[in-house]
PDB file of N, CA and C in Angstrom:
ATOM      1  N   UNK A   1     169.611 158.685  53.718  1.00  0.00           N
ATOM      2  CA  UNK A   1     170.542 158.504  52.621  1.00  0.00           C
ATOM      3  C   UNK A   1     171.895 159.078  53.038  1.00  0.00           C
ATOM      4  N   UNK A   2     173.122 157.588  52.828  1.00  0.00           N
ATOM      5  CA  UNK A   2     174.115 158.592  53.460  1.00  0.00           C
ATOM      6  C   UNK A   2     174.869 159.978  52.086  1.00  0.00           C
ATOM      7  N   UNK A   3     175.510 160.873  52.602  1.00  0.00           N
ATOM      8  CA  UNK A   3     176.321 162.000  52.333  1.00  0.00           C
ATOM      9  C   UNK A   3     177.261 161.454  51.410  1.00  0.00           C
ATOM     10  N   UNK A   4     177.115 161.760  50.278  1.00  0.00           N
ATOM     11  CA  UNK A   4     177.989 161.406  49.126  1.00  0.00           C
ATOM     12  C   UNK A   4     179.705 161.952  49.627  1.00  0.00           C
ATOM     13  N   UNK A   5     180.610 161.123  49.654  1.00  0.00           N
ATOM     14  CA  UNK A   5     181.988 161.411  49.811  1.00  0.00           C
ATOM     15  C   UNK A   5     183.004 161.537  48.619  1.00  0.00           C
ATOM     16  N   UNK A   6     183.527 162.892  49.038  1.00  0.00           N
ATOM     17  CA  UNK A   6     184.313 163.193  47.913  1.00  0.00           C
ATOM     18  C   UNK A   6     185.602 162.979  48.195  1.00  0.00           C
ATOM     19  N   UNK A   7     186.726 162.956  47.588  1.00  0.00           N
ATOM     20  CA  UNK A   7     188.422 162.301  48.271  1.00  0.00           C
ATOM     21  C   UNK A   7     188.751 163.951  48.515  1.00  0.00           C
ATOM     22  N   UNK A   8     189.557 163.911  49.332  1.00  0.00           N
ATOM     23  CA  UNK A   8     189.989 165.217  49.736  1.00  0.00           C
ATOM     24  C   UNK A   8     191.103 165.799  48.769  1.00  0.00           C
ATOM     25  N   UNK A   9     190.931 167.104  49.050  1.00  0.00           N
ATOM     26  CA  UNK A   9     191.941 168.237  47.684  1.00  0.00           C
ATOM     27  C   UNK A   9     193.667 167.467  48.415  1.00  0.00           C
ATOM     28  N   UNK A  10     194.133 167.065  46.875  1.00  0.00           N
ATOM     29  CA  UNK A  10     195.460 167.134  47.597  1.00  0.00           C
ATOM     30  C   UNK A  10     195.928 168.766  48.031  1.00  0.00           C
ATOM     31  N   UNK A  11     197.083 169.207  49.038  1.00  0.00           N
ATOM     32  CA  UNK A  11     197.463 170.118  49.729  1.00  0.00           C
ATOM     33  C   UNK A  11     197.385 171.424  48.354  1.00  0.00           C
ATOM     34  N   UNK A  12     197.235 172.432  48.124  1.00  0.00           N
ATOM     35  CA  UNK A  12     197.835 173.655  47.449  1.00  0.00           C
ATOM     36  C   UNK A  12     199.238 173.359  46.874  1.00  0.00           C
ATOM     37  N   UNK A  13     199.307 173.742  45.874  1.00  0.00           N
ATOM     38  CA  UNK A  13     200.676 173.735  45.369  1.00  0.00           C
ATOM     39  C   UNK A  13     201.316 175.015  45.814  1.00  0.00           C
ATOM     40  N   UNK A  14     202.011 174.861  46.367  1.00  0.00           N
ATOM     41  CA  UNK A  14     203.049 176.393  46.747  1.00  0.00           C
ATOM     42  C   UNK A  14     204.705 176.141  45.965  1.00  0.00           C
ATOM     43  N   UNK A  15     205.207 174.841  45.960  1.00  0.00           N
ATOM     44  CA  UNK A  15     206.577 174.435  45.298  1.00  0.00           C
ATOM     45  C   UNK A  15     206.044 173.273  44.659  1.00  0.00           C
ATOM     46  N   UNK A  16     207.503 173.264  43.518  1.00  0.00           N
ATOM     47  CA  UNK A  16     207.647 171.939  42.350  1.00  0.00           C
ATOM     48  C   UNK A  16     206.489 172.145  41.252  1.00  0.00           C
ATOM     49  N   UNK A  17     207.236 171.190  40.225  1.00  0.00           N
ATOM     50  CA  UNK A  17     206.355 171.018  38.732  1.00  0.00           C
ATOM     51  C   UNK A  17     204.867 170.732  39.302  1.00  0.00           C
ATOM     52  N   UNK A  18     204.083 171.867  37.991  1.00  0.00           N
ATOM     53  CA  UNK A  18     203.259 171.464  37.952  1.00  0.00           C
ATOM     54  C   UNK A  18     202.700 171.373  36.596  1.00  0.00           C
ATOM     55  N   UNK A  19     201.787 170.584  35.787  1.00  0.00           N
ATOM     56  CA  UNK A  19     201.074 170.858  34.243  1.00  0.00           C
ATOM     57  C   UNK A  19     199.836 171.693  34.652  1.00  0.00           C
ATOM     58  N   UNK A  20     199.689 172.758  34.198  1.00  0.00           N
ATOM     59  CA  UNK A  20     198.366 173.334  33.989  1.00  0.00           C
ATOM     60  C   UNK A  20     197.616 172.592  32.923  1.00  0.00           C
ATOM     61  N   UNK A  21     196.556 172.345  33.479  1.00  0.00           N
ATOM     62  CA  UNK A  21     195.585 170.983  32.458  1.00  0.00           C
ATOM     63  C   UNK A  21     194.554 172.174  31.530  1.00  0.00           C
ATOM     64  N   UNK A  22     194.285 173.765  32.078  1.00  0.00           N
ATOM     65  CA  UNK A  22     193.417 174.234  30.982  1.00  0.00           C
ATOM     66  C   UNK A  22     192.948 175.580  31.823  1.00  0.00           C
ATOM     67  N   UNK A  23     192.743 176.628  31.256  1.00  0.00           N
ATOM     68  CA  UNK A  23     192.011 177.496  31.866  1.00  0.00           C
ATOM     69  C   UNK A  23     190.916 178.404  31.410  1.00  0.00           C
ATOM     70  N   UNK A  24     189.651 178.224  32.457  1.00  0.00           N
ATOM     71  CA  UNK A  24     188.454 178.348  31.601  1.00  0.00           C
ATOM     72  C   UNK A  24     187.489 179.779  32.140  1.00  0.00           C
ATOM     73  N   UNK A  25     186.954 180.376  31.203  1.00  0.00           N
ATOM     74  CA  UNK A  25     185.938 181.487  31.609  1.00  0.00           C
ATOM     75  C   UNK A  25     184.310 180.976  32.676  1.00  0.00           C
ATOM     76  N   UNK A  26     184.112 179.803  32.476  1.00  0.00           N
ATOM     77  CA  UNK A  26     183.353 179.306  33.000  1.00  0.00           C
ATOM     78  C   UNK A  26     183.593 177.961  33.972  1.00  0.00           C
ATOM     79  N   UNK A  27     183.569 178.272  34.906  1.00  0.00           N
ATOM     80  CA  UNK A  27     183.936 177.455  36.165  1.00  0.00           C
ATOM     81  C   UNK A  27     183.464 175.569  36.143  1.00  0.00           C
ATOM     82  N   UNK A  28     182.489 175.956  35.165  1.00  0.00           N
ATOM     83  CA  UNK A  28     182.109 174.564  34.815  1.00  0.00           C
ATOM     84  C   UNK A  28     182.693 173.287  34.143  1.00  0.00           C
ATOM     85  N   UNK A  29     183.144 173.925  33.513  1.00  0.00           N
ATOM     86  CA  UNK A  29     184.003 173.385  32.579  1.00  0.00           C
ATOM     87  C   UNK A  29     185.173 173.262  32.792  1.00  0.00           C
ATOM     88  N   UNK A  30     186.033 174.187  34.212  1.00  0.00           N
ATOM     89  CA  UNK A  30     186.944 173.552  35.145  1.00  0.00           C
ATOM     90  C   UNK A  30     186.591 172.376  35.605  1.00  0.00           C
ATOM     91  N   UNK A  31     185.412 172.598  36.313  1.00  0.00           N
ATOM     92  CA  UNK A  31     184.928 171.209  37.265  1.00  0.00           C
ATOM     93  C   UNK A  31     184.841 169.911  36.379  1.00  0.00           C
ATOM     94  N   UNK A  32     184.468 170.051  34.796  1.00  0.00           N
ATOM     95  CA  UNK A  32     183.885 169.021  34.248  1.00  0.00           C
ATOM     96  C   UNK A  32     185.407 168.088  34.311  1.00  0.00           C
ATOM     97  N   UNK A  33     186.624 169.252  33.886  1.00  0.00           N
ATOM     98  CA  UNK A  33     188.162 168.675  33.454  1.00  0.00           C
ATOM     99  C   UNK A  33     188.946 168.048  35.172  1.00  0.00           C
ATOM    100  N   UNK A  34     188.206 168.776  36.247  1.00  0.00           N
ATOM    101  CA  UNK A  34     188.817 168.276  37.199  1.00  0.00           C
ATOM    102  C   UNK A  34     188.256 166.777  37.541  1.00  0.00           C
ATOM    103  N   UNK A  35     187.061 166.840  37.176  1.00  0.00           N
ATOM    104  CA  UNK A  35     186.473 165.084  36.963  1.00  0.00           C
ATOM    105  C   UNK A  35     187.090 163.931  36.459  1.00  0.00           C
ATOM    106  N   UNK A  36     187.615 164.553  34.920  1.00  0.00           N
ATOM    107  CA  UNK A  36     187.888 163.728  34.178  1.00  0.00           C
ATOM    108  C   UNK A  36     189.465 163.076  34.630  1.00  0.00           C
ATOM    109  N   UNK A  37     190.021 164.213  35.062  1.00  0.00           N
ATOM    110  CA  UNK A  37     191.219 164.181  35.795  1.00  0.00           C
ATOM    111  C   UNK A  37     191.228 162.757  36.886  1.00  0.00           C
ATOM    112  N   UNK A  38     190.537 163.144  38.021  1.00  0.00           N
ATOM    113  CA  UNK A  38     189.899 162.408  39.227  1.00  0.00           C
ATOM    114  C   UNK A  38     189.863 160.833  38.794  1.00  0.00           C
ATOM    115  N   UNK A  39     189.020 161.102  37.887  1.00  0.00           N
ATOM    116  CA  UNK A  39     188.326 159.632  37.412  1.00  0.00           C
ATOM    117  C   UNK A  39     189.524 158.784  36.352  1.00  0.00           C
ATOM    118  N   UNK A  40     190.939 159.904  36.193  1.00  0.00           N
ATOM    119  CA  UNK A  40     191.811 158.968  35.544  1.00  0.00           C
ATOM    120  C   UNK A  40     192.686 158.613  36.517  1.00  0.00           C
ATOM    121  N   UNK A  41     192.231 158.768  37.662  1.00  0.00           N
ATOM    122  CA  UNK A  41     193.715 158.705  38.969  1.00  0.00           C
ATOM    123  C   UNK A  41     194.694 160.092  38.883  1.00  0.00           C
ATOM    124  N   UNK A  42     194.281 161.288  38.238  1.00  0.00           N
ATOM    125  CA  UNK A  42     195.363 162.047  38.614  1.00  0.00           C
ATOM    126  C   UNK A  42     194.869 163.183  39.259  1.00  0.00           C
ATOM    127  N   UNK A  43     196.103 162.986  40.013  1.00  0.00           N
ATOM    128  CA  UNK A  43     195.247 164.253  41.597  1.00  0.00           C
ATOM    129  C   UNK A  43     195.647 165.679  41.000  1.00  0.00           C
ATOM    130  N   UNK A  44     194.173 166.464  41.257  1.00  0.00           N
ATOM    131  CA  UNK A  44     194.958 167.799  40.490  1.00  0.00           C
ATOM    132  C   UNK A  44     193.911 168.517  41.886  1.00  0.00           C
ATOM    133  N   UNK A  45     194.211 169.911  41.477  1.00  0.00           N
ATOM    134  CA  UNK A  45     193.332 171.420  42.430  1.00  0.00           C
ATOM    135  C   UNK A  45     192.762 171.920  41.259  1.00  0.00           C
ATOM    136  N   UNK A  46     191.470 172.876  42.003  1.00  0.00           N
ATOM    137  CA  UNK A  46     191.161 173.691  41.144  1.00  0.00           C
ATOM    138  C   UNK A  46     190.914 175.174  42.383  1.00  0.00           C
ATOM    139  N   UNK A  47     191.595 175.908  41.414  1.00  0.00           N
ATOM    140  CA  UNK A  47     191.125 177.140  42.155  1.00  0.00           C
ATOM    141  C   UNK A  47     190.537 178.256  41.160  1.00  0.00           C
ATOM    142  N   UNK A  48     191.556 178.556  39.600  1.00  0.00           N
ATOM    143  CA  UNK A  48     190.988 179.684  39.151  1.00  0.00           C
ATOM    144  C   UNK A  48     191.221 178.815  37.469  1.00  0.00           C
ATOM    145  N   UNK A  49     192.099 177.980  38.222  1.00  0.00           N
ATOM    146  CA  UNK A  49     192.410 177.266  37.090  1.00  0.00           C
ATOM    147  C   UNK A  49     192.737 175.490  37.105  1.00  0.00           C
ATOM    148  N   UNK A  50     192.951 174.586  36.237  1.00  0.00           N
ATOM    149  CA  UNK A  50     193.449 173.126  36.991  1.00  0.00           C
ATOM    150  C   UNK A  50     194.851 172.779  36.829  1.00  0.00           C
ATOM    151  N   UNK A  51     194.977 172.810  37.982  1.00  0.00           N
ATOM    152  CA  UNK A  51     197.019 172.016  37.900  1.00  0.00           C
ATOM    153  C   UNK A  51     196.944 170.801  38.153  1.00  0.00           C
ATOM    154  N   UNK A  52     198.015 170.322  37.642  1.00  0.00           N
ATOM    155  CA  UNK A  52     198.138 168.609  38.321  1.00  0.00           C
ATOM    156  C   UNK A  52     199.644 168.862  38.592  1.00  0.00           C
ATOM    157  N   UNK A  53     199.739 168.495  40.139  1.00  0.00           N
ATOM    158  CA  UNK A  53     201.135 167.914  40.835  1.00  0.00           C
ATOM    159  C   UNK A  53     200.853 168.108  42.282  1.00  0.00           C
ATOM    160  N   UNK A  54     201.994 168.607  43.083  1.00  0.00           N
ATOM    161  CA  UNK A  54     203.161 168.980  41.916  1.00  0.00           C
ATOM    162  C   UNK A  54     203.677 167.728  42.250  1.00  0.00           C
ATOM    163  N   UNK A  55     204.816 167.932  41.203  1.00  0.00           N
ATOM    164  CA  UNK A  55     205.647 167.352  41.001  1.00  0.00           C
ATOM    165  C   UNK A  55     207.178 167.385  41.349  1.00  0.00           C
ATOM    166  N   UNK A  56     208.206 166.324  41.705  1.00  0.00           N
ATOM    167  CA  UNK A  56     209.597 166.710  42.310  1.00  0.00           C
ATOM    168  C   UNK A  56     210.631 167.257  41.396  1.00  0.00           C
ATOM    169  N   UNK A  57     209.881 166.525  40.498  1.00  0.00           N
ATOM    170  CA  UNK A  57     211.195 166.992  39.173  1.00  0.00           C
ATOM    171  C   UNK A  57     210.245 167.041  37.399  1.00  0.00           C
ATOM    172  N   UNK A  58     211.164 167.633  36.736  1.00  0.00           N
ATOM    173  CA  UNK A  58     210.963 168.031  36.045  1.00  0.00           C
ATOM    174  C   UNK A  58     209.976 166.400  34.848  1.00  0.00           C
ATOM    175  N   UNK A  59     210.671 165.682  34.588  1.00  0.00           N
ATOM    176  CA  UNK A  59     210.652 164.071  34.305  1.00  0.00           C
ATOM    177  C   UNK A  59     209.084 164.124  34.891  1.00  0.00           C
ATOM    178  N   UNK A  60     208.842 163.787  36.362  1.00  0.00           N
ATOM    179  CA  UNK A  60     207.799 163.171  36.688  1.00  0.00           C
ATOM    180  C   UNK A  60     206.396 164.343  35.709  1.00  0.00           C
ATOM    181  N   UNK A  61     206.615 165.664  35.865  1.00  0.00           N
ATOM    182  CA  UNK A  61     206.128 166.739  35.723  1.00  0.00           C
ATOM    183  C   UNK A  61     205.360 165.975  33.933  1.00  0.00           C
ATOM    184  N   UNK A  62     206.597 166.040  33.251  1.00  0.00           N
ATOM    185  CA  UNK A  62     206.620 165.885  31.883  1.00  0.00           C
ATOM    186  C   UNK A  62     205.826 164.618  31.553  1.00  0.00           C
ATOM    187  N   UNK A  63     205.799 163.266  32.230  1.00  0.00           N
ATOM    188  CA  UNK A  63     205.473 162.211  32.076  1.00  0.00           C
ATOM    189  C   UNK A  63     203.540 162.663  32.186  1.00  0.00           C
ATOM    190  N   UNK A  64     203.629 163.391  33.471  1.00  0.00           N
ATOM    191  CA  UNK A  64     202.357 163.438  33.600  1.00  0.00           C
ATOM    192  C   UNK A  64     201.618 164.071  32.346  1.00  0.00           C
ATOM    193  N   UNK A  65     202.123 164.987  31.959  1.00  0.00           N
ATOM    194  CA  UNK A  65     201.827 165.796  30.765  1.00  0.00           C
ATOM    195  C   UNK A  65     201.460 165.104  29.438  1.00  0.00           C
ATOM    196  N   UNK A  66     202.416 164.123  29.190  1.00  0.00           N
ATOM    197  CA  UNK A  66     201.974 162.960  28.410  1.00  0.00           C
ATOM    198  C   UNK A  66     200.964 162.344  28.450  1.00  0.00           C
ATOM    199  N   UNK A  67     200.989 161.674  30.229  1.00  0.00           N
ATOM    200  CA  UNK A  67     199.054 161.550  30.428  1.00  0.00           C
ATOM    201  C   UNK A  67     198.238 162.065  29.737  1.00  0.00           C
ATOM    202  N   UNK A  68     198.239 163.377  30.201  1.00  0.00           N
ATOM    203  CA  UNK A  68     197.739 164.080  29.617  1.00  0.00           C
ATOM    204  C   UNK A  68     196.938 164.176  28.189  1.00  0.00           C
ATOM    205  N   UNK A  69     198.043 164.327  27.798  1.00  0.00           N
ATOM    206  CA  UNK A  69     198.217 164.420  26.215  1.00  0.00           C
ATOM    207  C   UNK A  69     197.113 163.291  25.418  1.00  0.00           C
ATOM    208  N   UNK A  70     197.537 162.152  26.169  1.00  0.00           N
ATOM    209  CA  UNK A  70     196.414 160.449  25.863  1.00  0.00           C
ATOM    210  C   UNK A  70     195.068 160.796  26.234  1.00  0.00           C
ATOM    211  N   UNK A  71     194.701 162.013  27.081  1.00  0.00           N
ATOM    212  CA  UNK A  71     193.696 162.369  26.963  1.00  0.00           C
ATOM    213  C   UNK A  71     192.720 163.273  26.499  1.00  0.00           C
ATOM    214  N   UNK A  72     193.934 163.541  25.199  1.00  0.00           N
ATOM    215  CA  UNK A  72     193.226 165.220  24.569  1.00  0.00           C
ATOM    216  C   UNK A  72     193.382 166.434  25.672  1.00  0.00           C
ATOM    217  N   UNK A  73     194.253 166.372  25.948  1.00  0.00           N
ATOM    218  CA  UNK A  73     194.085 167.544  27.255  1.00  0.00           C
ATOM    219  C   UNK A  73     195.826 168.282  26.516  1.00  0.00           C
ATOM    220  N   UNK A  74     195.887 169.507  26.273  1.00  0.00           N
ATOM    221  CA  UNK A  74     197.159 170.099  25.818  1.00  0.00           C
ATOM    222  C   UNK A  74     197.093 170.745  27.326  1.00  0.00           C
ATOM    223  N   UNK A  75     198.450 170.696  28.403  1.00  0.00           N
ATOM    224  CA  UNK A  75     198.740 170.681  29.537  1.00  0.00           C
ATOM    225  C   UNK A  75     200.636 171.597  29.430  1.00  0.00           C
ATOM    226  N   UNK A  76     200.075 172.542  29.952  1.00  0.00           N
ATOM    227  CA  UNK A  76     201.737 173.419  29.917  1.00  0.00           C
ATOM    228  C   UNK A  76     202.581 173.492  31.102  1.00  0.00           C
ATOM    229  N   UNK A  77     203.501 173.152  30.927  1.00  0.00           N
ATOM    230  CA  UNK A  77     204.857 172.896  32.161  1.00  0.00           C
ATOM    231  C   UNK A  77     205.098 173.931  33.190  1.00  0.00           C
ATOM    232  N   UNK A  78     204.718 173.663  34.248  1.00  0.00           N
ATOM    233  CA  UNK A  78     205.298 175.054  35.144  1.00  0.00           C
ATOM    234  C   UNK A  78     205.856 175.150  35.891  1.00  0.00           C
ATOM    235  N   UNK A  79     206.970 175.813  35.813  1.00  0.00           N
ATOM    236  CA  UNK A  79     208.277 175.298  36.762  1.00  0.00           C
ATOM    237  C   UNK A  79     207.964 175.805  38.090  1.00  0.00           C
ATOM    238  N   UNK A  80     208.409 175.726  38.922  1.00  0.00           N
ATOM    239  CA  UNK A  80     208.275 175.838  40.749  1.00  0.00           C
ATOM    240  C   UNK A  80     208.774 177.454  40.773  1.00  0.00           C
ATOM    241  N   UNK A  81     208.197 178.099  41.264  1.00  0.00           N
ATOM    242  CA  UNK A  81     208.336 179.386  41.922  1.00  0.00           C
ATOM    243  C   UNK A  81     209.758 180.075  41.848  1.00  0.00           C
ATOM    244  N   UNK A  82     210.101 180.922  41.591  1.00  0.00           N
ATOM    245  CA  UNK A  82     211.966 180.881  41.352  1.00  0.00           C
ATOM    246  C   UNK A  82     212.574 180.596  40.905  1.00  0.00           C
ATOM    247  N   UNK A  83     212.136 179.280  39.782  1.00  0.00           N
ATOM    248  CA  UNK A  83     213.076 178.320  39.178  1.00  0.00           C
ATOM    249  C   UNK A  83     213.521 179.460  37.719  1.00  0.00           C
ATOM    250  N   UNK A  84     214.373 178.560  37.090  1.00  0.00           N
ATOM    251  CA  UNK A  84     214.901 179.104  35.687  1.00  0.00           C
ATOM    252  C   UNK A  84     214.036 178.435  35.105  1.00  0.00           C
ATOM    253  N   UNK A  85     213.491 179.239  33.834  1.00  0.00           N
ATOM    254  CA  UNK A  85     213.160 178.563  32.860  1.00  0.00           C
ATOM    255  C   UNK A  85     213.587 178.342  32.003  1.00  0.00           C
TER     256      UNK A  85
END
C-alpha cells in the first residue's frame, strides 16, 4: 500500500501579513482547523497556533480574512514584525 502524501508546509512565516485563523489548548483541534483550511485551498502553518500567509500587503492579508470569515472562522490581522500598527 503506497504512503499517503501530504503537500508540503508552505516556508515559516518570519515577514508580511498574516490572519491568525484560531488558537487552541488542544492540538487537535488545531489540526482539525488546519484541514479545513487545506481542503479550502488556503495554505496556512501550524506550530502553536494556525496562521494563514503571509501575505505582501495588507489588502491581500484582509481579503484572506474575509475567506475566512465565509467560513465561520473569526481570523485576526497581524502585521509583519516591526511594522506600525
Amino acid at each position: 500500500m503506497p504512503a499517503e502524501r501530504t503537500p508540503p508546509a508552505p516556508p515559516r512565516l518570519f515577514s508580511g501579513f498574516a490572519v491568525q485563523a484560531g488558537v487552541f489548548a488542544d492540538a487537535q483541534h488545531a489540526e482539525e482547523l488546519r484541514a479545513k483550511l487545506t481542503l479550502n485551498g488556503i495554505p496556512s502553518t501550524m506550530e502553536a497556533r494556525v496562521q494563514v500567509g503571509p501575505f505582501k500587503t495588507r489588502e491581500e492579508a484582509e481579503a484572506a480574512r474575509q475567506k475566512l470569515k465565509a467560513l465561520g472562522i473569526d481570523g485576526i490581522l497581524l502585521p509583519p514584525k516591526g511594522a506600525k500598527r
